[in-house]
Protein backbone atom coordinates (compact mmCIF):
# COMPACT_ATOMS: atom_id res chain seq x y z
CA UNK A 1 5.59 4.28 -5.32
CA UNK A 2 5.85 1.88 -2.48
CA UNK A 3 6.88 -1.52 -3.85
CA UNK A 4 5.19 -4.22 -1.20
CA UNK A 5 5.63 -7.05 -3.52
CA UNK A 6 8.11 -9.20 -1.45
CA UNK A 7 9.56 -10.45 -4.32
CA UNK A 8 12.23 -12.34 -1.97
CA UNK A 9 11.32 -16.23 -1.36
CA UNK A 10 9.86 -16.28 2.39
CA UNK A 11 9.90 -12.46 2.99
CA UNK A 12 6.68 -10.93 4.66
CA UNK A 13 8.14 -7.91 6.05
CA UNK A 14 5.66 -5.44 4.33
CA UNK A 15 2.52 -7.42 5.12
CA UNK A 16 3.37 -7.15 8.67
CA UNK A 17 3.35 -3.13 8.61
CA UNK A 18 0.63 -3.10 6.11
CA UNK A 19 -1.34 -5.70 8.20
CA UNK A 20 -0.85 -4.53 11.65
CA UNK A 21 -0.60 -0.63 10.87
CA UNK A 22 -1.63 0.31 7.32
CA UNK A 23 -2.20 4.10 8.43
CA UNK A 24 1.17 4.36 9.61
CA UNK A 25 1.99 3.07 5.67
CA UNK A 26 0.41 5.97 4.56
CA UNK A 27 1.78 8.50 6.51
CA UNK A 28 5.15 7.19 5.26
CA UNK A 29 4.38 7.60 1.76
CA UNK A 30 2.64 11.14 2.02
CA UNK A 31 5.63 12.34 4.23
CA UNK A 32 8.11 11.03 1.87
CA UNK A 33 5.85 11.72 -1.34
CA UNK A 34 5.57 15.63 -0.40
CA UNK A 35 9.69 16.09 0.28
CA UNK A 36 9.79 14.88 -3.32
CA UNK A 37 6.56 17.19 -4.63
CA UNK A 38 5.02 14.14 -5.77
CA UNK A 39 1.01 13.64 -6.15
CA UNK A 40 -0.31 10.71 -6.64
CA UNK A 41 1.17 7.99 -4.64
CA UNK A 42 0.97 4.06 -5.66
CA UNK A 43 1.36 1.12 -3.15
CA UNK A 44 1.77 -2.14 -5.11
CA UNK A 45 1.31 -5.80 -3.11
CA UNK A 46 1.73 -8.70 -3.47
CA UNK A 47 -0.95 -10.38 -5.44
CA UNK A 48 -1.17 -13.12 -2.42
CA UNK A 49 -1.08 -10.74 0.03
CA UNK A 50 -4.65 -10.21 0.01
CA UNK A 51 -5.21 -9.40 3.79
CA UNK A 52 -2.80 -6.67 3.25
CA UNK A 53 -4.25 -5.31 0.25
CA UNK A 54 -7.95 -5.38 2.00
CA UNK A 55 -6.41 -3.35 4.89
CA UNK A 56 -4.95 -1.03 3.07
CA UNK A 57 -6.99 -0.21 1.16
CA UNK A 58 -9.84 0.10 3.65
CA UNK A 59 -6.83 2.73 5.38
CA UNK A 60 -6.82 4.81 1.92
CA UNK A 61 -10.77 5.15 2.14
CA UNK A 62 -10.20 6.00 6.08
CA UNK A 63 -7.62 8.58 5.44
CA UNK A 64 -9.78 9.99 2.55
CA UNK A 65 -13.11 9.95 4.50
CA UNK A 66 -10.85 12.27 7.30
CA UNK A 67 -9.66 14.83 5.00
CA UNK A 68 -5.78 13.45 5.15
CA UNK A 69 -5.44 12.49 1.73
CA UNK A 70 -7.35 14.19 -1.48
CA UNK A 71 -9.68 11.34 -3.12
CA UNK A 72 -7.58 9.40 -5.57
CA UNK A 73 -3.84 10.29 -4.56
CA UNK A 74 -3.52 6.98 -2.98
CA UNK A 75 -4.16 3.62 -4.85
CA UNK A 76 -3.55 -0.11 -4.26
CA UNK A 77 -2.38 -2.07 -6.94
CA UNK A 78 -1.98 -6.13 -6.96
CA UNK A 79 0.48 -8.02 -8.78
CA UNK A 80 -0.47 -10.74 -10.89
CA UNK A 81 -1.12 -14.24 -9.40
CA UNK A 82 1.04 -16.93 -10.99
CA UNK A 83 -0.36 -19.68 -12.65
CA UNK A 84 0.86 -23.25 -11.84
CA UNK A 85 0.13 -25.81 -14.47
């Protein structure tokens, strides 16, 4: 599992790998993911990091579409969006 959620006050380092290079994400996570025989990787973000999340995503269907990553190995999941009342 990679854990994007920048739960840190003012931290953005993920979205700026995830933003600017989302394949290189993925190559991260299958390299590490197959030294620890694991198959089905998660990336969770940020639930306001939707820029990320849309580019990552579209980098999961990319990779799939190319034959790098089986269908369904790879999935983006959001965290949940805070209310404010």
């Amino acid at each position: 599992m990679v854990n994007a959620a920048e739960g840190e006050p003012g931290v953005f380092k993920d979205r700026h790998l995830m933003e600017g290079n989302p394949h290189r994400t993925i190559e991260g996570v299958v390299i590490a993911a197959g030294a620890g025989n694991v198959v089905i990787y998660i990336n969770y973000i940020n639930a306001e990091a939707d820029l990320s999340a849309e580019r990552m995503a579209a980098a999961v269907a990319e990779a799939e579409q190319g034959g790098i990553i089986s269908k369904g190995t790879v999935t983006v999941r959001r965290g949940a969006r805070l209310r404010v009342r």
